[in-house]
N, C-alpha and C. Protein backbone atom coordinates (compact mmCIF):
# COMPACT_ATOMS: atom_id res chain seq x y z
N UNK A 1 81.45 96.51 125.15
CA UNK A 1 82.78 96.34 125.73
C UNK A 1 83.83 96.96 124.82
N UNK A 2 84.86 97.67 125.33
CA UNK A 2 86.25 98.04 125.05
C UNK A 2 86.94 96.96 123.78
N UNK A 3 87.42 97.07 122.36
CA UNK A 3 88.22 96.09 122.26
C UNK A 3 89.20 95.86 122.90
N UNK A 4 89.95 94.37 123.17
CA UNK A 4 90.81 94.24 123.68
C UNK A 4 92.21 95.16 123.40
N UNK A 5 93.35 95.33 124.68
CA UNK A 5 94.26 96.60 124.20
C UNK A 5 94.96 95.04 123.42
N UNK A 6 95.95 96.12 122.30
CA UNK A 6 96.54 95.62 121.32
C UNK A 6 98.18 96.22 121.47
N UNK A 7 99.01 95.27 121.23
CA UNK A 7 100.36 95.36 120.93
C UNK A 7 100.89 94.47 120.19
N UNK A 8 101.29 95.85 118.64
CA UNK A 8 101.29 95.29 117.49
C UNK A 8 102.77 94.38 117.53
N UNK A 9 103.99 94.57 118.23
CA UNK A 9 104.93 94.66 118.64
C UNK A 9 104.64 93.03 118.64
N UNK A 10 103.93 92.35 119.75
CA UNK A 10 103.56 91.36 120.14
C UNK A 10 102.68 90.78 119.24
N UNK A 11 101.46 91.35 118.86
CA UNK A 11 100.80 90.29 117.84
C UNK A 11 101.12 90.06 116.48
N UNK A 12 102.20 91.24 116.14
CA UNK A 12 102.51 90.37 114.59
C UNK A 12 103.36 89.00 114.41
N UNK A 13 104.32 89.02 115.99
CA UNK A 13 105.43 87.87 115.52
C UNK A 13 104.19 86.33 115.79
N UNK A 14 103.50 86.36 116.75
CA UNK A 14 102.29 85.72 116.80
C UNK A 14 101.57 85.36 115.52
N UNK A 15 101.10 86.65 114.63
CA UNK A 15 100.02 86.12 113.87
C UNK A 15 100.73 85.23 112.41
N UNK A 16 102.43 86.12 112.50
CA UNK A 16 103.29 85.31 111.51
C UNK A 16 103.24 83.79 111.82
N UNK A 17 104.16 83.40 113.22
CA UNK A 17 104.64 82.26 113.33
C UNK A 17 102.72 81.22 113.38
N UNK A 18 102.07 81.57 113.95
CA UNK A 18 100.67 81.08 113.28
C UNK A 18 100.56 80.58 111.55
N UNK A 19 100.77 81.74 111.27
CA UNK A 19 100.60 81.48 109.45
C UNK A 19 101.04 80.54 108.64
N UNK A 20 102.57 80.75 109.27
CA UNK A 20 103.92 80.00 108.55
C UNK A 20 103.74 78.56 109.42
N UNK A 21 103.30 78.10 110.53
CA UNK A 21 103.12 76.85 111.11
C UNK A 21 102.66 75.70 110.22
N UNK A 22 101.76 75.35 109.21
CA UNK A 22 101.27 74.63 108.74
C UNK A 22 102.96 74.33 107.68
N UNK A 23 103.49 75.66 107.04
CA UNK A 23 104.75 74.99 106.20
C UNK A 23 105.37 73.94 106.89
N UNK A 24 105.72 75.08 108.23
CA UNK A 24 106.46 73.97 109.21
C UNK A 24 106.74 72.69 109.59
N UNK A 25 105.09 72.42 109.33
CA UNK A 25 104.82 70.93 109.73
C UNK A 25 104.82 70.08 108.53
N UNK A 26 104.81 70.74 107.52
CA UNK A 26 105.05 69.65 106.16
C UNK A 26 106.77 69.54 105.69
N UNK A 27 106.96 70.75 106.35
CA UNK A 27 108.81 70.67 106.35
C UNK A 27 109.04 69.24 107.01
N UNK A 28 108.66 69.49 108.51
CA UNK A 28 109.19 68.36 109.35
C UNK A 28 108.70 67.15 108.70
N UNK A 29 107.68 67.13 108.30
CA UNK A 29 106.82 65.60 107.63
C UNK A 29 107.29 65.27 106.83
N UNK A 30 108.20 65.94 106.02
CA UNK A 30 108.95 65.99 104.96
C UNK A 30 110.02 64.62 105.32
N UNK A 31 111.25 65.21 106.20
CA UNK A 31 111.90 65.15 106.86
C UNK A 31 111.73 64.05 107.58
N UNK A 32 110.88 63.66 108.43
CA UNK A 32 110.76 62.75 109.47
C UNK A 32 109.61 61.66 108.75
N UNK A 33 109.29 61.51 107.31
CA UNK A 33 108.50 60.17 106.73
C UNK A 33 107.20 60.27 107.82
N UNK A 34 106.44 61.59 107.95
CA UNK A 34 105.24 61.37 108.58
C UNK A 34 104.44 61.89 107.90
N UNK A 35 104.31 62.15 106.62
CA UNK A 35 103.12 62.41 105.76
C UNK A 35 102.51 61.09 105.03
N UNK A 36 102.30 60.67 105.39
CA UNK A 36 101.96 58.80 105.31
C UNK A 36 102.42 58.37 104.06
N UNK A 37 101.11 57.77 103.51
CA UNK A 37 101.12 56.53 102.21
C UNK A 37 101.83 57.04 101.17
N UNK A 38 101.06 58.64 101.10
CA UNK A 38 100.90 59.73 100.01
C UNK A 38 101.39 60.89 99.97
N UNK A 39 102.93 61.07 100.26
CA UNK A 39 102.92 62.19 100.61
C UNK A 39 103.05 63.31 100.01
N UNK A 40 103.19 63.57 98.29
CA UNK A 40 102.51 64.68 97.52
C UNK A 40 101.09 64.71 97.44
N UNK A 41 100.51 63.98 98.07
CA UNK A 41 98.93 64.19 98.06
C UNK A 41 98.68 65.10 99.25
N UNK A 42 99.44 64.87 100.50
CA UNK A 42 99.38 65.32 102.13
C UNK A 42 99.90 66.40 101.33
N UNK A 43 101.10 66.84 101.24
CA UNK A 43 101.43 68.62 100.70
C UNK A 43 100.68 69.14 99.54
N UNK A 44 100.07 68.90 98.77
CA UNK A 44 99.15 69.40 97.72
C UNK A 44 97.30 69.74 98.25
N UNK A 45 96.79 68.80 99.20
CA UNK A 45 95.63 69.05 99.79
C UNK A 45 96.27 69.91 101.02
N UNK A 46 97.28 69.80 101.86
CA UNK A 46 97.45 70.85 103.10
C UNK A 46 97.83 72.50 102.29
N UNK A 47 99.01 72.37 101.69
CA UNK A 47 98.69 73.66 101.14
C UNK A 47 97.59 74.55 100.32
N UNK A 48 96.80 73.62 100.15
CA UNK A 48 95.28 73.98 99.19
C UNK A 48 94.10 74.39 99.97
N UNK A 49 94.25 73.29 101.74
CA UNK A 49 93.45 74.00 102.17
C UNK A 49 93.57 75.45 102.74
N UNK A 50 95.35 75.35 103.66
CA UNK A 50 95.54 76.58 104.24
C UNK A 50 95.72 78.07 103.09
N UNK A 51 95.40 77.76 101.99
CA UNK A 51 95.12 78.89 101.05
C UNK A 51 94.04 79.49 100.95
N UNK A 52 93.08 78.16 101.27
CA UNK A 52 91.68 78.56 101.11
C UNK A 52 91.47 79.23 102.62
N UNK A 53 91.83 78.46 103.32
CA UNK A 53 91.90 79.30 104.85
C UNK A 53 91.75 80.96 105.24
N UNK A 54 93.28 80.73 104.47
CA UNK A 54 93.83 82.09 104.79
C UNK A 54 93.36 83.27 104.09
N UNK A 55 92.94 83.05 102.45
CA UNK A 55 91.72 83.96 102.01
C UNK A 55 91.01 84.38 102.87
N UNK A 56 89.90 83.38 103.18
CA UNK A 56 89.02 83.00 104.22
C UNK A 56 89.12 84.36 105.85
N UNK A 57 90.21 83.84 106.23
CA UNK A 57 90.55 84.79 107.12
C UNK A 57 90.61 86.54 106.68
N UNK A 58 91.30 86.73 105.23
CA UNK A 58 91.81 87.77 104.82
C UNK A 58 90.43 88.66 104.53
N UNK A 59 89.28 87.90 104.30
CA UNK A 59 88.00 88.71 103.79
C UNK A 59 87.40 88.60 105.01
N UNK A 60 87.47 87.66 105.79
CA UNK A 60 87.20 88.18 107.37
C UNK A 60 87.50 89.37 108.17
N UNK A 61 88.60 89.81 107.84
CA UNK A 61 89.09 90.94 108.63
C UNK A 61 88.40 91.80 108.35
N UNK A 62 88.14 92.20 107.51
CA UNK A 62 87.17 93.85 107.26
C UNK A 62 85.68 94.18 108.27
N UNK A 63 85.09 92.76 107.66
CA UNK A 63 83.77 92.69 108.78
C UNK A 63 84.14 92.51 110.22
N UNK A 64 85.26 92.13 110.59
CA UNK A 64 85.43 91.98 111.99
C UNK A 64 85.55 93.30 112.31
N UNK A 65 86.55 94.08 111.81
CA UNK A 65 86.43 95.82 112.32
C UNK A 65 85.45 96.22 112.09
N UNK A 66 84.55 95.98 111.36
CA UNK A 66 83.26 96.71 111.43
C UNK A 66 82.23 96.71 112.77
N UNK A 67 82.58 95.08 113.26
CA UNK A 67 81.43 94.33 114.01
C UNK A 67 82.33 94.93 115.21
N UNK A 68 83.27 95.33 115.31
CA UNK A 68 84.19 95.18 116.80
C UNK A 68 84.33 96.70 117.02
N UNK A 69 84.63 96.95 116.17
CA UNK A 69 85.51 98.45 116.30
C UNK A 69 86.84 98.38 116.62
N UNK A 70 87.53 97.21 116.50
CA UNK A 70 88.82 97.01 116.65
C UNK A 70 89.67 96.86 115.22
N UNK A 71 90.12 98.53 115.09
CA UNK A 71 90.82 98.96 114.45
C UNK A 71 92.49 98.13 113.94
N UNK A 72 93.13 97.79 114.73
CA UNK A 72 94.03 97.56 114.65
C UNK A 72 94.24 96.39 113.74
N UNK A 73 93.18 95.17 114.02
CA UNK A 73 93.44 93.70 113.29
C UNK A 73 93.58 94.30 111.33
N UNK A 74 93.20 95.57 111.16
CA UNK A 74 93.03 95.58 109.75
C UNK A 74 94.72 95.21 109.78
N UNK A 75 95.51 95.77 110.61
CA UNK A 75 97.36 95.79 110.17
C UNK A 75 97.81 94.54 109.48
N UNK A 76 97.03 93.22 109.99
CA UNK A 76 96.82 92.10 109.33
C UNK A 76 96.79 91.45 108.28
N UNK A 77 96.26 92.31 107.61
CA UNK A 77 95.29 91.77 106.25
C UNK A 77 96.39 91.24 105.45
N UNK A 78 97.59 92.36 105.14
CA UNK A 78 98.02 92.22 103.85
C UNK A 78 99.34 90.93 104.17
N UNK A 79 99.78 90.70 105.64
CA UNK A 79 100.05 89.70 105.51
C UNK A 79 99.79 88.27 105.49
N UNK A 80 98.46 88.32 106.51
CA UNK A 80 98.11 87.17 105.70
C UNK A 80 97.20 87.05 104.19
N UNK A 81 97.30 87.54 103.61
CA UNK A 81 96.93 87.71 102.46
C UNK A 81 98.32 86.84 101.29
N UNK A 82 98.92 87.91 102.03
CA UNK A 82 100.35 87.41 101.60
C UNK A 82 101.10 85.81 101.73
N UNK A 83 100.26 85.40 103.13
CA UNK A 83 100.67 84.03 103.35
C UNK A 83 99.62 82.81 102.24
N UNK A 84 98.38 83.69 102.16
CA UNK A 84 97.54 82.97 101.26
C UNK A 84 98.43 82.90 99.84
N UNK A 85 98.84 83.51 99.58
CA UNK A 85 99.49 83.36 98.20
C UNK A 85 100.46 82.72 98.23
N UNK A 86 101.60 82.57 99.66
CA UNK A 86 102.33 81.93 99.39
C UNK A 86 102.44 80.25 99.41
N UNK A 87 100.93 80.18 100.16
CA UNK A 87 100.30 78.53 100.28
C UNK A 87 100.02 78.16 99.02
N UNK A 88 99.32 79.42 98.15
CA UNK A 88 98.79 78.84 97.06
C UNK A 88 100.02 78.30 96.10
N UNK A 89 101.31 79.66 96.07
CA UNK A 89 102.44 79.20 95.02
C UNK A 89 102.71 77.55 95.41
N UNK A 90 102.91 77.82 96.69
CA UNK A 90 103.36 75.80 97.32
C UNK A 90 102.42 75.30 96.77
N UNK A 91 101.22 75.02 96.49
CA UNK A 91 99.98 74.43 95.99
C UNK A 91 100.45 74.48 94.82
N UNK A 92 100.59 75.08 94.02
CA UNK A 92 100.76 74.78 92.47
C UNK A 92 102.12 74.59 91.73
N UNK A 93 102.73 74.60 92.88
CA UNK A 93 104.62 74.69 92.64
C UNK A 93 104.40 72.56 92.67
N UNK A 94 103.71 72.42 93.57
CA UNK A 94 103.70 70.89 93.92
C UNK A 94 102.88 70.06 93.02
N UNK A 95 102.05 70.89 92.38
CA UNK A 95 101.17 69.95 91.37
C UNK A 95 101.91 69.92 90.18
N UNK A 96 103.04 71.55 89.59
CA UNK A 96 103.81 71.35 88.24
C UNK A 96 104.89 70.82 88.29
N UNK A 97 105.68 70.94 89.99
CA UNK A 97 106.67 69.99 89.82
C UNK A 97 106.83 68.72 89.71
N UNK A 98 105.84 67.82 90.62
CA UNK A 98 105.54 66.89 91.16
C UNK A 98 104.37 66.15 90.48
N UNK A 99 103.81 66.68 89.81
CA UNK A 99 102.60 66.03 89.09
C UNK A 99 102.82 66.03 87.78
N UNK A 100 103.72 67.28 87.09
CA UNK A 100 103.47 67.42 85.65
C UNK A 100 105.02 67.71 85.40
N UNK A 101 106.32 66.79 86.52
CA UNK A 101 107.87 67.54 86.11
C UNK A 101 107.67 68.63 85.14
N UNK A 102 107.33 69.66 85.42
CA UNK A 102 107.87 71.02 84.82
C UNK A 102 107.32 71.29 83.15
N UNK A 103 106.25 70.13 83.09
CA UNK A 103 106.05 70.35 81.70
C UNK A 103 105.03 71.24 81.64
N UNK A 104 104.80 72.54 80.93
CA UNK A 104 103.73 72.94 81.11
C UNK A 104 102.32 72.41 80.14
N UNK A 105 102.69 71.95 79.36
CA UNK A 105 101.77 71.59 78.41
C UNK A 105 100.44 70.38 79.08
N UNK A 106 101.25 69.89 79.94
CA UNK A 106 100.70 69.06 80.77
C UNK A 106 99.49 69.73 81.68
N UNK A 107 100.39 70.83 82.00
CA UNK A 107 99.00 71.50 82.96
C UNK A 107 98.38 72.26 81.83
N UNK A 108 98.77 73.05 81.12
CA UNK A 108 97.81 73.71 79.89
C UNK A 108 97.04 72.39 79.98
N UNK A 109 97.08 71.34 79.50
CA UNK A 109 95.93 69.99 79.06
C UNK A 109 94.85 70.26 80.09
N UNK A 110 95.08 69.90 81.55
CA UNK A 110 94.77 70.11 82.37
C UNK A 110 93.98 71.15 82.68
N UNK A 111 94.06 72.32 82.29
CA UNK A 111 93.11 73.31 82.48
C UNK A 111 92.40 73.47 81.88
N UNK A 112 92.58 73.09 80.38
CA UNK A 112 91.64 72.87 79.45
C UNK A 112 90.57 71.90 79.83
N UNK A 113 90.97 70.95 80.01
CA UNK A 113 89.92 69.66 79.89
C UNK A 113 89.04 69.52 81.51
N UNK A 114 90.04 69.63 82.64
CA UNK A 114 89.47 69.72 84.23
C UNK A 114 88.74 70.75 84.44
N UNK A 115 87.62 70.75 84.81
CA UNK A 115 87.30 71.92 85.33
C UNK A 115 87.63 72.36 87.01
N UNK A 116 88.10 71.40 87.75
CA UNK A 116 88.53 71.66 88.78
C UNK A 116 89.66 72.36 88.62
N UNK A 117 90.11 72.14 87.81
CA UNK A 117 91.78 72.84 87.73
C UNK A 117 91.76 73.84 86.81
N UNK A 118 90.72 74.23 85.94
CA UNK A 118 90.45 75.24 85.54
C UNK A 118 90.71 76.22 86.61
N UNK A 119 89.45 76.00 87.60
CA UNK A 119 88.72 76.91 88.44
C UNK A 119 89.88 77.48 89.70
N UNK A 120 90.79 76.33 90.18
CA UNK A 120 91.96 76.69 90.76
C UNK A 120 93.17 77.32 90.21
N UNK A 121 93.24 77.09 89.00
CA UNK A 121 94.63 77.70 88.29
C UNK A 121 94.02 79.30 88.09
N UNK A 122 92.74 79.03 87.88
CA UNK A 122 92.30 81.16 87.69
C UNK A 122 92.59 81.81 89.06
N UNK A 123 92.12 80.95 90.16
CA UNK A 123 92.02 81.78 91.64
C UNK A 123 93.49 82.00 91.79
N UNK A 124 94.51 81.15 91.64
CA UNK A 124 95.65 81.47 91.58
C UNK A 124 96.29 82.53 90.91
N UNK A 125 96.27 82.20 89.48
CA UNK A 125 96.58 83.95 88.69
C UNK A 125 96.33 85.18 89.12
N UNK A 126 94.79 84.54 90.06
CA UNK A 126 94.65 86.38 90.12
C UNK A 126 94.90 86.62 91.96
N UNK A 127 95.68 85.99 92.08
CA UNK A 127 96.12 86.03 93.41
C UNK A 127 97.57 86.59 92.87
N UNK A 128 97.87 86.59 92.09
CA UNK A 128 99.30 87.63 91.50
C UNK A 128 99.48 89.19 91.69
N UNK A 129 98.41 89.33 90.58
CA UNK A 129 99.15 90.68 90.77
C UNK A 129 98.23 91.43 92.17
N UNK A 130 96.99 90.26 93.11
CA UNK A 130 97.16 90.99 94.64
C UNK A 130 98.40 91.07 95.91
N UNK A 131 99.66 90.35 95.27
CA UNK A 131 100.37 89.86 95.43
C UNK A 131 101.47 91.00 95.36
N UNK A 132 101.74 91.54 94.04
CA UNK A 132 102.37 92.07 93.51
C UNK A 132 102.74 93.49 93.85
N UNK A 133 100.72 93.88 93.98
CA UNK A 133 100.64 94.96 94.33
C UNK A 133 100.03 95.29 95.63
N UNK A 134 100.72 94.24 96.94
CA UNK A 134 100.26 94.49 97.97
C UNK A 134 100.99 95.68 99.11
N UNK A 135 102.50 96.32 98.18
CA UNK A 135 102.80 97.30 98.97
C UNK A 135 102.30 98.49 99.18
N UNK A 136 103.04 99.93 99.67
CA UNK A 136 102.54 100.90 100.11
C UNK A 136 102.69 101.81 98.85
N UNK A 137 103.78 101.12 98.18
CA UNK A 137 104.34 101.84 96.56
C UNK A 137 103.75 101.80 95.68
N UNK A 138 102.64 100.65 95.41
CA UNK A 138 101.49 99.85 94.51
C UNK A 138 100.62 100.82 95.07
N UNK A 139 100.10 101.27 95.81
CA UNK A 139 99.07 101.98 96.36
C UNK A 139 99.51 103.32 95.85
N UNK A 140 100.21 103.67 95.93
CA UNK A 140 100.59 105.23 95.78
C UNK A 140 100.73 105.37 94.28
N UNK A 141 101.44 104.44 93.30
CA UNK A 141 101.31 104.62 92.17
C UNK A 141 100.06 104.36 91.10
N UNK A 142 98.92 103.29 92.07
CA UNK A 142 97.98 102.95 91.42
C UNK A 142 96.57 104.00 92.11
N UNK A 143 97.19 104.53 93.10
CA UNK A 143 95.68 105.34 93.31
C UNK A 143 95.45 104.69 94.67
N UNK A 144 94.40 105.04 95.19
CA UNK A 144 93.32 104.38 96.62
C UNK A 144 92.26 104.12 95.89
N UNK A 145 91.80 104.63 94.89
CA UNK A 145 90.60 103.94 93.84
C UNK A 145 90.89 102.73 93.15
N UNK A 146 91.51 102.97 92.66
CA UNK A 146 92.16 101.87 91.33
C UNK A 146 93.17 100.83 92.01
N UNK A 147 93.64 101.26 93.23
CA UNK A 147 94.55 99.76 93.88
C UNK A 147 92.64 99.04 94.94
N UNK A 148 92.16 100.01 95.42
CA UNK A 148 91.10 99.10 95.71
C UNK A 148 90.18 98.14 95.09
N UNK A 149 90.02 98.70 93.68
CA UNK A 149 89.11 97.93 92.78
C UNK A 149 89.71 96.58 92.34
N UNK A 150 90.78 97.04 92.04
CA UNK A 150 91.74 95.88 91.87
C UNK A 150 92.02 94.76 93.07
N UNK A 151 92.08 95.01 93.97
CA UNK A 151 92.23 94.03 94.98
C UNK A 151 90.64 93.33 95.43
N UNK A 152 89.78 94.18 94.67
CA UNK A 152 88.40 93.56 94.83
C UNK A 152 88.48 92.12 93.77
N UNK A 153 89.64 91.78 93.58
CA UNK A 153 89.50 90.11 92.75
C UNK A 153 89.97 89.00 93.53
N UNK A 154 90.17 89.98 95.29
CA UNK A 154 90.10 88.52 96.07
C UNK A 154 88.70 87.83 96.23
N UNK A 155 88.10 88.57 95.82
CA UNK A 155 86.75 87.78 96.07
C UNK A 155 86.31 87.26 94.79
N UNK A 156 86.74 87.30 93.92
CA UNK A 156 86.62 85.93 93.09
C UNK A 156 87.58 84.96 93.15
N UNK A 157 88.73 85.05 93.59
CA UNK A 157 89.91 84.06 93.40
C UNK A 157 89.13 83.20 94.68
N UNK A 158 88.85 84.21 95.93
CA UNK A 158 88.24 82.78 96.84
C UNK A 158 87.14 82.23 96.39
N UNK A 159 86.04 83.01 95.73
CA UNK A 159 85.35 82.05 95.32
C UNK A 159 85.30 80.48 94.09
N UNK A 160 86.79 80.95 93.29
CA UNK A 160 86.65 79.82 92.81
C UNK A 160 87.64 79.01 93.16
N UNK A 161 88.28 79.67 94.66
CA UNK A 161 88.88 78.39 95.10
C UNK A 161 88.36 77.73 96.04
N UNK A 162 86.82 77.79 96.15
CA UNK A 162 85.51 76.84 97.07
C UNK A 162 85.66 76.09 95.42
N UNK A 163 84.92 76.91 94.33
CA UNK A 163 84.80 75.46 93.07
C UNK A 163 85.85 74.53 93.40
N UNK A 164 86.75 74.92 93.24
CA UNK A 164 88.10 74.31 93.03
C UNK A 164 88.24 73.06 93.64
N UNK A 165 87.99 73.26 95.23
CA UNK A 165 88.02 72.25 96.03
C UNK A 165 86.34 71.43 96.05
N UNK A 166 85.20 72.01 95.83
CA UNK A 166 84.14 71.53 95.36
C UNK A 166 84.23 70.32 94.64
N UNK A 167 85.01 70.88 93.35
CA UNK A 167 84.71 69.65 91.73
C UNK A 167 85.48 69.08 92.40
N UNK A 168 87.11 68.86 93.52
CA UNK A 168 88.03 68.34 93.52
C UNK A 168 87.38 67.14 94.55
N UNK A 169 86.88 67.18 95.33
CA UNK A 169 86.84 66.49 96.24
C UNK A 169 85.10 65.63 95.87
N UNK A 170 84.29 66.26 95.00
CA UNK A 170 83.27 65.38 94.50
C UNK A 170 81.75 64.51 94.93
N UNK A 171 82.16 63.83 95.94
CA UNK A 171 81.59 63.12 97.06
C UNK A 171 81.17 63.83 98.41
N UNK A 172 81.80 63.90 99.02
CA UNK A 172 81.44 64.32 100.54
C UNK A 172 82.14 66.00 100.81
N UNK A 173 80.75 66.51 100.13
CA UNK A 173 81.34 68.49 99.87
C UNK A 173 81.04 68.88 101.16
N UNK A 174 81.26 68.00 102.45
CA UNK A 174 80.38 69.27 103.64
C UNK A 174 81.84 70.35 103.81
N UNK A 175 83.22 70.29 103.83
CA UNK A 175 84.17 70.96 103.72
C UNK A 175 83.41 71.79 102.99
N UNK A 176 83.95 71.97 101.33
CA UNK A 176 83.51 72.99 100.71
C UNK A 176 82.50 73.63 101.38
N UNK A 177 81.06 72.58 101.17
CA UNK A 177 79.75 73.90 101.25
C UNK A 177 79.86 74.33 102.82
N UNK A 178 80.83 73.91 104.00
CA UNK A 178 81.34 75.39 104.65
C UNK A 178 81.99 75.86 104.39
N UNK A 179 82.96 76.31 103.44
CA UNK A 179 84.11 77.24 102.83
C UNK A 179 82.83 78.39 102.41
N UNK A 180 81.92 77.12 101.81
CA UNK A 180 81.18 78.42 100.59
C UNK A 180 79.88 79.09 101.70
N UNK A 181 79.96 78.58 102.22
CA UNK A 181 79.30 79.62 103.03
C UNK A 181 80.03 80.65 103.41
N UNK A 182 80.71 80.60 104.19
CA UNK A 182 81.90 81.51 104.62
C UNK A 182 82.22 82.67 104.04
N UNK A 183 82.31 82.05 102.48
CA UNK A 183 83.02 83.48 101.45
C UNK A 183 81.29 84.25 101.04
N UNK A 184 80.59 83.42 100.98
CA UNK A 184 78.97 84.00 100.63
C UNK A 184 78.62 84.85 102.20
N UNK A 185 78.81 84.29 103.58
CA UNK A 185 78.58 85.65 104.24
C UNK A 185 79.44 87.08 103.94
N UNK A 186 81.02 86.54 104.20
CA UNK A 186 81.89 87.67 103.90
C UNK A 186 81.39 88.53 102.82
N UNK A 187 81.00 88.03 101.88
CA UNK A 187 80.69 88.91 100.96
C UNK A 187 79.21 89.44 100.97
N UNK A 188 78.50 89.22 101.95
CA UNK A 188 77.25 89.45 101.77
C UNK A 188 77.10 91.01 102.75
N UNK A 189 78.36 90.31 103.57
CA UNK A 189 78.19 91.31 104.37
C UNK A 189 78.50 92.75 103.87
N UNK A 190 79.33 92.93 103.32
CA UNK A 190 80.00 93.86 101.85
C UNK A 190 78.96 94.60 101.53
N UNK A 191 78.24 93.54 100.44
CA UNK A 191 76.88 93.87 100.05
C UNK A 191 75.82 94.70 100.98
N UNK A 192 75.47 94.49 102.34
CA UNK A 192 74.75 94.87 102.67
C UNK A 192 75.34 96.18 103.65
N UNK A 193 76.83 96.16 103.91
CA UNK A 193 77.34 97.77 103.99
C UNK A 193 77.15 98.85 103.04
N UNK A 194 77.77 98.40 101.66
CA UNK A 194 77.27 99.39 100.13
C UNK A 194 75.93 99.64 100.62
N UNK A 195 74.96 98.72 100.51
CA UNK A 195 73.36 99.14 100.26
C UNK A 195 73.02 99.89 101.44
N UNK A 196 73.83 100.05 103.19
CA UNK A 196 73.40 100.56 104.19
C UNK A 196 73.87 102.07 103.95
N UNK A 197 75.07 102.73 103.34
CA UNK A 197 75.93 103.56 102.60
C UNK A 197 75.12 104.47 102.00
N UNK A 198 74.74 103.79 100.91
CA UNK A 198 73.75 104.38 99.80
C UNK A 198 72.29 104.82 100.27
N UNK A 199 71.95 104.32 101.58
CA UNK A 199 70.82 104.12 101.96
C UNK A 199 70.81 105.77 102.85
N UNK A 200 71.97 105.59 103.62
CA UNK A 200 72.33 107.05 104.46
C UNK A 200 72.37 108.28 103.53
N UNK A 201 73.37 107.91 102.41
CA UNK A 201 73.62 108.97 101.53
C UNK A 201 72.23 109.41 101.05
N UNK A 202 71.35 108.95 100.71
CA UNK A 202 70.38 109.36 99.87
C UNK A 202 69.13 109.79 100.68
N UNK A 203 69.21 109.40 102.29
CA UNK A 203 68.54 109.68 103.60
C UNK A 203 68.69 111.21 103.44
């Protein structure tokens, strides 16, 4: 079958107001005393998961054009990519404001000694400079080699933001060990394009 026709016109304000929905609703929860008992716990686990999400989604896209032939969803990537980072800043904006008032030494302790928060404070860092250098200007000054290799550290930042939520949650990992599946197909699939690649080339 045909991919479906596409109008980018129409699906970006869509795939935005999608993205940005989950802020939304912690705005209003904010606002309207409906984040219950706990409610830096409700904004610190919602923005943690829709980070992990939205990775999630962002290493999805590649294999979906592969599997579809629908070119267009790549237009995607870099914003939600972009929204992943900006869940994650809310994620860690809420643990140093709100958990550690602004001290950093507090979270330095913290990364030292947790390994959960080790493993999340790295996926975060290196969600920076994919961040940084997610324009068309980053690309042009860093190369199509060297801005690709470099953006090949979303796939460790998602993978240790499955640890992350792994060590965090302790008890009942069926969440995680489907996250970690997820990022282990995405990436497998990777894997087994290179090796199909190499396989032609040398055919």
């Amino acid at each position: 079958m045909p991919p479906p026709p596409f109008s980018r016109r129409v699906a970006k304000p869509l795939v935005f107001a999608a993205a940005l929905g989950p802020f939304v609703w912690l705005v209003y929860g904010v606002f309207a005393g409906e984040l219950g008992a706990n409610p830096v716990e409700t904004i610190t686990n919602t923005t943690g998961i829709w980070t992990l999400r939205l990775l999630v989604i962002t290493l999805a896209i590649t294999p979906l054009r592969w599997a579809t032939g629908w070119n267009p969803v790549i237009q995607f990537r870099r914003m939600i990519g972009l929204f992943a980072f900006f869940y994650g800043s809310l994620h860690f904006l809420t643990y140093f404001i709100l958990d550690h008032s602004l001290m950093f030494s507090g979270v330095w302790e913290d990364v030292v000694k947790r390994p959960y928060i080790t493993a999340g404070f790295t996926a975060f860092v290196l969600m920076i400079p994919l961040a940084v250098t997610s324009t068309q200007g980053w690309i042009r000054r860093l190369g199509g080699r060297r801005w690709n290799l470099l953006h090949k550290l979303v796939y460790v930042s998602a993978a240790l933001g499955v640890l992350h939520y792994w060590w965090k949650v302790k008890l009942d990992v069926t969440d995680p060990a489907m996250y970690a599946g997820l990022v282990a197909a995405l990436l497998a699939a990777r894997v087994w394009r290179v090796v199909q690649a190499r396989r032609q080339r040398s055919a």
